[in-house]
C-alpha atoms as a PDB file:
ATOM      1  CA  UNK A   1      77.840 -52.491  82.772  1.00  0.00           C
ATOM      2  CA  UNK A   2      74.489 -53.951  83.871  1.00  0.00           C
ATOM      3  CA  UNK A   3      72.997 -50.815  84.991  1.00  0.00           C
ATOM      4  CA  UNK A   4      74.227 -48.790  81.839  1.00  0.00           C
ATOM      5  CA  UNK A   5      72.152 -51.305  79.968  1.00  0.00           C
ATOM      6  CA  UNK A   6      69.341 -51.467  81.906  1.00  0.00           C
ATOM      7  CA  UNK A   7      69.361 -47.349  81.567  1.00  0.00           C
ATOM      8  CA  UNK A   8      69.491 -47.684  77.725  1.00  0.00           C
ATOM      9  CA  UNK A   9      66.841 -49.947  77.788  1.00  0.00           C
ATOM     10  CA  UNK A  10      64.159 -47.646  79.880  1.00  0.00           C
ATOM     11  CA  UNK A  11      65.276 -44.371  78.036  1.00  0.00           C
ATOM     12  CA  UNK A  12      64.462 -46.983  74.148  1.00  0.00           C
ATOM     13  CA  UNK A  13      61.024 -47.881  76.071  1.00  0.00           C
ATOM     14  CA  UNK A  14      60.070 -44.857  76.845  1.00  0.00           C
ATOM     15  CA  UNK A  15      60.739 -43.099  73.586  1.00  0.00           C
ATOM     16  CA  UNK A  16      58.642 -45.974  71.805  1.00  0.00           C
ATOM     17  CA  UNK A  17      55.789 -45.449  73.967  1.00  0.00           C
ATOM     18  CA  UNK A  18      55.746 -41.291  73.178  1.00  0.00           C
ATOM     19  CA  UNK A  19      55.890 -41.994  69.373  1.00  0.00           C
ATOM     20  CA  UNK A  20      53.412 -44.111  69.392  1.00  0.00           C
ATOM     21  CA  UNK A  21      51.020 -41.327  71.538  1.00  0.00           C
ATOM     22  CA  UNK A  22      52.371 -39.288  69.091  1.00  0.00           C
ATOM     23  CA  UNK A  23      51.174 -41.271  65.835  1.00  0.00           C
ATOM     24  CA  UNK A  24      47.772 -41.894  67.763  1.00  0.00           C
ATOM     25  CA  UNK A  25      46.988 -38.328  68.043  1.00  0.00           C
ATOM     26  CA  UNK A  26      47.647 -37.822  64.134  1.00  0.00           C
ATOM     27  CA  UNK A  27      46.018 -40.242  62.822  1.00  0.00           C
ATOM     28  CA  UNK A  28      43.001 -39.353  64.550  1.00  0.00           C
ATOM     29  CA  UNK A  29      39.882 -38.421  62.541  1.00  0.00           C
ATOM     30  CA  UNK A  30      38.413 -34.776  62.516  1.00  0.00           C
ATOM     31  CA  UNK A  31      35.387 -34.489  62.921  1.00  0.00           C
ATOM     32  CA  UNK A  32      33.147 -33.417  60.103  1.00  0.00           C
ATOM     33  CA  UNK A  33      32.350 -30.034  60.306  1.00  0.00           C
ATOM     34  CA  UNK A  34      28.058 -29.392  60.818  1.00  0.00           C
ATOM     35  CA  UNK A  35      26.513 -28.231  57.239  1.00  0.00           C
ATOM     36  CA  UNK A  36      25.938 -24.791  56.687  1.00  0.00           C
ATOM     37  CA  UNK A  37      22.320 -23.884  56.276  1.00  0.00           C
ATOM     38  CA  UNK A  38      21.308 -23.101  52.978  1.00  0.00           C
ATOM     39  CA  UNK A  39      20.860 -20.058  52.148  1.00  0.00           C
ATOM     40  CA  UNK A  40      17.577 -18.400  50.304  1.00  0.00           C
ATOM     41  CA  UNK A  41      18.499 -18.060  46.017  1.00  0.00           C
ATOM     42  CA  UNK A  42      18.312 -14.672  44.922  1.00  0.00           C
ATOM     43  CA  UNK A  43      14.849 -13.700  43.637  1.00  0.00           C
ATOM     44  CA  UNK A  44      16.737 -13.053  39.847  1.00  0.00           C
ATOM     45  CA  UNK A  45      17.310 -17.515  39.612  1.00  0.00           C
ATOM     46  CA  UNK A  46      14.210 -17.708  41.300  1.00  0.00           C
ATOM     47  CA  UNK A  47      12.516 -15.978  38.043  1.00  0.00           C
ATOM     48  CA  UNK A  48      14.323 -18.276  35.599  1.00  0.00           C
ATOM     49  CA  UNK A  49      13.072 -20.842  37.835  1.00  0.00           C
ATOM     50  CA  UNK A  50       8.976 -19.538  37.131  1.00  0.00           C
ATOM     51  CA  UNK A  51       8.700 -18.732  41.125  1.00  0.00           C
ATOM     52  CA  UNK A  52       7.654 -15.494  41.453  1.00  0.00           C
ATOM     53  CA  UNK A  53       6.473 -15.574  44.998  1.00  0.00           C
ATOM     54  CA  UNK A  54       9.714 -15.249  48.112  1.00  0.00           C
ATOM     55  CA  UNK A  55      10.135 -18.707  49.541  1.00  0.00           C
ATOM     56  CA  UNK A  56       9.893 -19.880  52.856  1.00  0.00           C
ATOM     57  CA  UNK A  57      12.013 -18.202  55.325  1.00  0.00           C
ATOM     58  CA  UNK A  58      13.186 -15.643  52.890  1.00  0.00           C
ATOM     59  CA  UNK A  59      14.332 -12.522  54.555  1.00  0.00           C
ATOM     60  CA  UNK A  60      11.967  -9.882  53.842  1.00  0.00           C
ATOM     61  CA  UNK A  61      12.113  -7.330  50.928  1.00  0.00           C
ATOM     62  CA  UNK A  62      10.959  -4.101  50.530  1.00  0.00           C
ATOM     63  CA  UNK A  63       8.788  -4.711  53.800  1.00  0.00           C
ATOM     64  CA  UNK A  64       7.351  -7.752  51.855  1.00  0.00           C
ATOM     65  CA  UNK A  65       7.104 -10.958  53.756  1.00  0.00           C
ATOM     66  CA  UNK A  66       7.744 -14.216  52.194  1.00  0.00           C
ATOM     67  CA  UNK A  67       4.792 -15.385  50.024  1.00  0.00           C
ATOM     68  CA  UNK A  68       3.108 -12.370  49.114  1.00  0.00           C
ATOM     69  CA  UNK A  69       2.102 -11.872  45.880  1.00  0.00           C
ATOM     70  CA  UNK A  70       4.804 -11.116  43.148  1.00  0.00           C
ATOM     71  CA  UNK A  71       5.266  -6.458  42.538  1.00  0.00           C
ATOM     72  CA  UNK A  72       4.406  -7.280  38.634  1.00  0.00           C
ATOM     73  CA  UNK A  73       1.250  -9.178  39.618  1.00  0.00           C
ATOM     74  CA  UNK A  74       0.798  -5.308  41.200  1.00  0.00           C
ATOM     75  CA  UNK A  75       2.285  -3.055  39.302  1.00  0.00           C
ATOM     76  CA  UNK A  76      -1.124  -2.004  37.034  1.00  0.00           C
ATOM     77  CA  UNK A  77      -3.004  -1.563  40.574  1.00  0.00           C
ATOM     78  CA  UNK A  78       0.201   0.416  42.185  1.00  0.00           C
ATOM     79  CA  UNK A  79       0.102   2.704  39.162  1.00  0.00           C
ATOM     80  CA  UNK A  80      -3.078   3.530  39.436  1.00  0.00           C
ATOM     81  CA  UNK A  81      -3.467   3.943  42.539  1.00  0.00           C
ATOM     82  CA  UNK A  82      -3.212   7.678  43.981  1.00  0.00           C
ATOM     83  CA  UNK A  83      -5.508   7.875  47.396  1.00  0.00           C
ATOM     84  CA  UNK A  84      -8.679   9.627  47.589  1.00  0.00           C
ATOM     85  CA  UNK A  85      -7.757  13.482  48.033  1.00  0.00           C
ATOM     86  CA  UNK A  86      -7.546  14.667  44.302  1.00  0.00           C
ATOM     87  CA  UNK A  87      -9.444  17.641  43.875  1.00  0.00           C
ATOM     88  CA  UNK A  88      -8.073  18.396  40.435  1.00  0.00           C
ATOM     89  CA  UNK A  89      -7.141  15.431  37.621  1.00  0.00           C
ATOM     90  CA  UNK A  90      -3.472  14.798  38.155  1.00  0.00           C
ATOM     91  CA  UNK A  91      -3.206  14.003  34.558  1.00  0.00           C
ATOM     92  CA  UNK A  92      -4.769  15.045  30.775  1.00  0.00           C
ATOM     93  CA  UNK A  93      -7.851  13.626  29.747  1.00  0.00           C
ATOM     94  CA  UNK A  94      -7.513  11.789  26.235  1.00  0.00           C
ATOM     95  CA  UNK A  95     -11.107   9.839  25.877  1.00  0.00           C
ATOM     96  CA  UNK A  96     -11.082   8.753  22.088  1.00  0.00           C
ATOM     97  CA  UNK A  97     -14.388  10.495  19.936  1.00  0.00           C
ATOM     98  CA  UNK A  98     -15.320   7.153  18.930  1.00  0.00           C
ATOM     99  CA  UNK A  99     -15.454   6.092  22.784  1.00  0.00           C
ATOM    100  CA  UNK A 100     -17.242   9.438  23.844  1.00  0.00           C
ATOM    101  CA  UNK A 101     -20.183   8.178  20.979  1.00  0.00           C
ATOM    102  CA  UNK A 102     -20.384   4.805  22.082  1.00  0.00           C
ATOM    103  CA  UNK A 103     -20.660   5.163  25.370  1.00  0.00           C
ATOM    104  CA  UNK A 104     -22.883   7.852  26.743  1.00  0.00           C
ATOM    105  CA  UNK A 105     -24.385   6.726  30.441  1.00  0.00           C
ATOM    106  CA  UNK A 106     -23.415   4.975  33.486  1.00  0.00           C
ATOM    107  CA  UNK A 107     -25.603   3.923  36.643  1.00  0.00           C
ATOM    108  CA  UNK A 108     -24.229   5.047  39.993  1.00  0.00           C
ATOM    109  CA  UNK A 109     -25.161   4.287  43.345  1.00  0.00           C
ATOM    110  CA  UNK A 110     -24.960   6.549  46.181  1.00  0.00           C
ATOM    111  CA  UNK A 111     -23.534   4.020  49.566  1.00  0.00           C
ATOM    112  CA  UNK A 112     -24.454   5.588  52.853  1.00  0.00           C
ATOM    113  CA  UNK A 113     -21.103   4.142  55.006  1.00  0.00           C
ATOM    114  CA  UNK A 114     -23.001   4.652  57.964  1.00  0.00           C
ATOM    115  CA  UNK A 115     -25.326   1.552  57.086  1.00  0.00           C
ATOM    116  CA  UNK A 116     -23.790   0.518  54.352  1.00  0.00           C
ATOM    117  CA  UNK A 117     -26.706   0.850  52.068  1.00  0.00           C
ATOM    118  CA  UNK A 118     -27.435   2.057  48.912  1.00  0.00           C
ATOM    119  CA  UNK A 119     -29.053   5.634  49.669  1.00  0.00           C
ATOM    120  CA  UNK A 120     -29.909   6.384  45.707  1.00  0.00           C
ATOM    121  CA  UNK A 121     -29.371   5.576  42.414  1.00  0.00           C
ATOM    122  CA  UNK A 122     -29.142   7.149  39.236  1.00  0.00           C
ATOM    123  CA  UNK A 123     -28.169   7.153  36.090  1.00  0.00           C
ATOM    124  CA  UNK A 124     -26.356   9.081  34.474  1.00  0.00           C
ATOM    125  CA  UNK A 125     -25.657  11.042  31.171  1.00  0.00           C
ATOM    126  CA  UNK A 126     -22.144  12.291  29.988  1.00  0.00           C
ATOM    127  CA  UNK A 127     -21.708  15.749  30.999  1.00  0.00           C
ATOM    128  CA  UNK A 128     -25.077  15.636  33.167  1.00  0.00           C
ATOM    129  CA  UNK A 129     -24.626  16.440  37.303  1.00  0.00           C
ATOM    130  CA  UNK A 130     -26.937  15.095  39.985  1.00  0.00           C
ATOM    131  CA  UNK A 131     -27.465  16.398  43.433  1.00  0.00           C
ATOM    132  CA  UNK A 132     -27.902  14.264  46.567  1.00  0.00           C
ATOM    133  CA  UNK A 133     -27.151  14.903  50.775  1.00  0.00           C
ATOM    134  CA  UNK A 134     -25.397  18.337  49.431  1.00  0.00           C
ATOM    135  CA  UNK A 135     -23.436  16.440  46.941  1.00  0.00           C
ATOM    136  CA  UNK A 136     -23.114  17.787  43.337  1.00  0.00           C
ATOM    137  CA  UNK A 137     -21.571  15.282  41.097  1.00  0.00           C
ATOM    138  CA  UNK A 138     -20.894  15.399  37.282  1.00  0.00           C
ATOM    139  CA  UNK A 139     -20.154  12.808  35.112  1.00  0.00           C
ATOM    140  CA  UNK A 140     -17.753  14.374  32.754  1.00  0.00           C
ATOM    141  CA  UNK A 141     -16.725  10.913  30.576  1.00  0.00           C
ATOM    142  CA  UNK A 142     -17.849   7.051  30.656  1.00  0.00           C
ATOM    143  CA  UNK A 143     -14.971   5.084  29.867  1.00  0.00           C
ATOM    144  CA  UNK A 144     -15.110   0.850  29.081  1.00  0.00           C
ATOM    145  CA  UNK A 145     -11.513   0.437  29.181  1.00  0.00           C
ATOM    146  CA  UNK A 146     -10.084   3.338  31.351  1.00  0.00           C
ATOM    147  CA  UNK A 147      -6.412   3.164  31.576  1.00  0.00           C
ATOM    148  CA  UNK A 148      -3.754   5.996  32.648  1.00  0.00           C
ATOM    149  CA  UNK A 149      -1.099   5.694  30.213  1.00  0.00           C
ATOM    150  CA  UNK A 150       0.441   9.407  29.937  1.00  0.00           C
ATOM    151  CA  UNK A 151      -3.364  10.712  30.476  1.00  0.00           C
ATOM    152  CA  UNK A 152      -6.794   8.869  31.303  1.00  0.00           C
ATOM    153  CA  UNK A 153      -7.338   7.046  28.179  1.00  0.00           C
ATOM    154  CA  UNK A 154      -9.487   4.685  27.143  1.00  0.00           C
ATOM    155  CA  UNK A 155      -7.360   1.359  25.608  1.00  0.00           C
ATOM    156  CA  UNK A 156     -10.355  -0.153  23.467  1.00  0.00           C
ATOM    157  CA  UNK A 157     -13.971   0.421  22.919  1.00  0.00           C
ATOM    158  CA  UNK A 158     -14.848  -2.611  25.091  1.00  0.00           C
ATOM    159  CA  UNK A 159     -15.833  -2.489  28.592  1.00  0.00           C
ATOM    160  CA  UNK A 160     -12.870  -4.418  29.897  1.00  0.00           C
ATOM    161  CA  UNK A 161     -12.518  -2.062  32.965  1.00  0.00           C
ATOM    162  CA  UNK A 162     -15.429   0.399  33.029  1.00  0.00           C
ATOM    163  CA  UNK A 163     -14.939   3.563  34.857  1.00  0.00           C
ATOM    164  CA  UNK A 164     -16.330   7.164  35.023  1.00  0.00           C
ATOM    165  CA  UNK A 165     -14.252  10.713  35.525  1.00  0.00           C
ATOM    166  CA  UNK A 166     -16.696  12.393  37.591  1.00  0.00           C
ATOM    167  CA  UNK A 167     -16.189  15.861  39.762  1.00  0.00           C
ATOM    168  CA  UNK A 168     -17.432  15.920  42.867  1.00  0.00           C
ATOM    169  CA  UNK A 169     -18.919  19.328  44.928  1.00  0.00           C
ATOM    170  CA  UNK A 170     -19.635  20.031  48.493  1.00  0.00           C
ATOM    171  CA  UNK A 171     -20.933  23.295  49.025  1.00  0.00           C
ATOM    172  CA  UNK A 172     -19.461  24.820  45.894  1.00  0.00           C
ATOM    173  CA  UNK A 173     -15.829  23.518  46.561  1.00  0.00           C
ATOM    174  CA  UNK A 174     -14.012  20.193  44.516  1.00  0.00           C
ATOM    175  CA  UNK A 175     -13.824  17.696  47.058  1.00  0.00           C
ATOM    176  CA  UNK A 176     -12.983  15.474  44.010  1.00  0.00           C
ATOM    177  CA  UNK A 177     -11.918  15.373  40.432  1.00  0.00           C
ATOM    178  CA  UNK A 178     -11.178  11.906  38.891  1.00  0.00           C
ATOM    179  CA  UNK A 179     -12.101   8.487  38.037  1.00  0.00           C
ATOM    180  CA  UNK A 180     -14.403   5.888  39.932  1.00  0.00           C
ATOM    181  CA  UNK A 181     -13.761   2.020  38.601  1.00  0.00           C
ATOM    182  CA  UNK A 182     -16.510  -0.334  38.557  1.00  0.00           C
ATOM    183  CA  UNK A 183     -14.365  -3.212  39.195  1.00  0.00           C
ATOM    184  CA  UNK A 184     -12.265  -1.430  42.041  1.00  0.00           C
ATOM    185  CA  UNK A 185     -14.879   0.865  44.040  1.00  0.00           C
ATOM    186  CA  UNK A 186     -12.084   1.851  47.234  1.00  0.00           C
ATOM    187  CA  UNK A 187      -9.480   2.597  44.649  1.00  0.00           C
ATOM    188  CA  UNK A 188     -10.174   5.820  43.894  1.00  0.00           C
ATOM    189  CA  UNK A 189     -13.292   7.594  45.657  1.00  0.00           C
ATOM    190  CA  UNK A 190     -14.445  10.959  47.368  1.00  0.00           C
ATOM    191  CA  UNK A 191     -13.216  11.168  50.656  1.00  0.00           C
ATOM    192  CA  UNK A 192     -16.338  11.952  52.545  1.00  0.00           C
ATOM    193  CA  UNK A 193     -17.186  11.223  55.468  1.00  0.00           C
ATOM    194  CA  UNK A 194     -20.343   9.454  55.123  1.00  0.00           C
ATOM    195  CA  UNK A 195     -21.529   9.018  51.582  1.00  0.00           C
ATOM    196  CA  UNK A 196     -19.311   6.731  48.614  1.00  0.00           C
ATOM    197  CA  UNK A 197     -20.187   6.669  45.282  1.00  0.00           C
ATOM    198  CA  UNK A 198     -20.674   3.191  43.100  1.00  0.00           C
ATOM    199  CA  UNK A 199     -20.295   2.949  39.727  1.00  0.00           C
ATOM    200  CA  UNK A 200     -23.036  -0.046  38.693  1.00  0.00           C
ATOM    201  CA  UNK A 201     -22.546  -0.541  35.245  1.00  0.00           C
ATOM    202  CA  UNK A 202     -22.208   2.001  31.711  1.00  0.00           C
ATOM    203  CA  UNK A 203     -24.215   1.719  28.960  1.00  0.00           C
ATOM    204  CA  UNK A 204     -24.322   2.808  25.308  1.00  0.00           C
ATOM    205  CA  UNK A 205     -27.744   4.660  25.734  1.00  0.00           C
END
């Protein structure tokens, strides 16, 4: 009867000490899970927010790295943009009459890239052509406010962003046919290998 007891008493023992293990191991905290990074906002809140630039560590878009300038701070450049092979205008010409008797000269500068220097200048009627290093260039309009919107156009009668459509000749042949901007010289140009022209300023006279 002794060792029955004994028996009972282990097998009681025992069991206490496996529930108690057992309430141990579920009462144990988790441990907090590690914070997820956070993640770039989508450029649309980032407009309602006023930031129009990508934010550090934004994925790139378009080819676009984060903090370069906003495509509407662009978009007038882009459009006008076209490279420097035209040889025919790739749009109409729609210079108001009131424009064409304002403005009737411009001063351009002939740039020798080879030096960088400023090889001649002239000036320059509407409709008149100079010659210079087997160049034949016409000024066919002076524009103040040039602007391509369905055609080359001129938006006002003020020079907000002077430019001249000029054709340019080499040996007879169009190497060029479109507009030169005062404020953006590289934009649009002849493609020539050593000479660039410069539009210096228009004038009413």
């Amino acid at each position: 009867m002794r060792k029955e007891s004994l028996a009972l008493a282990l097998v009681v023992a025992l069991s206490g000490t496996a529930l108690t293990a057992c309430g141990k191991g579920e009462n144990t905290p988790k441990k907090e899970e590690s914070s997820k990074a956070v993640e770039p906002k989508p450029l649309t809140e980032l407009a309602k927010e006023g930031k129009t630039s990508l934010p550090e560590g934004h994925p790139p878009i378009n080819n676009m790295p984060a903090g370069h300038p906003p495509v509407g701070a662009q978009k007038e450049l882009m459009s006008m943009h076209s490279g420097k092979n035209l040889t025919k205008f790739d749009r109409p010409i729609r210079i108001p009459e009131e424009v064409q008797k304002t403005w009737k000269s411009a001063t351009i500068d002939i740039v020798d890239k080879t030096s960088g220097k400023v090889a001649k200048e002239f000036k320059v009627q509407n409709g008149q052509t100079v010659n210079y290093g087997g160049l034949e260039i016409k000024v066919l309009y002076v524009v103040p406010h040039l602007v391509l919107d369905n055609g080359y156009t001129s938006a006002s009668n003020e020079p907000q962003n002077p430019a001249i459509l000029v054709e340019v000749k080499e040996n007879g042949k169009v190497i060029y046919a479109g507009p030169i901007y005062q404020k953006f010289p590289h934009m649009y140009n002849i493609n020539h290998p050593r000479y660039e022209i410069i539009l210096k300023g228009i004038s009413k006279g």
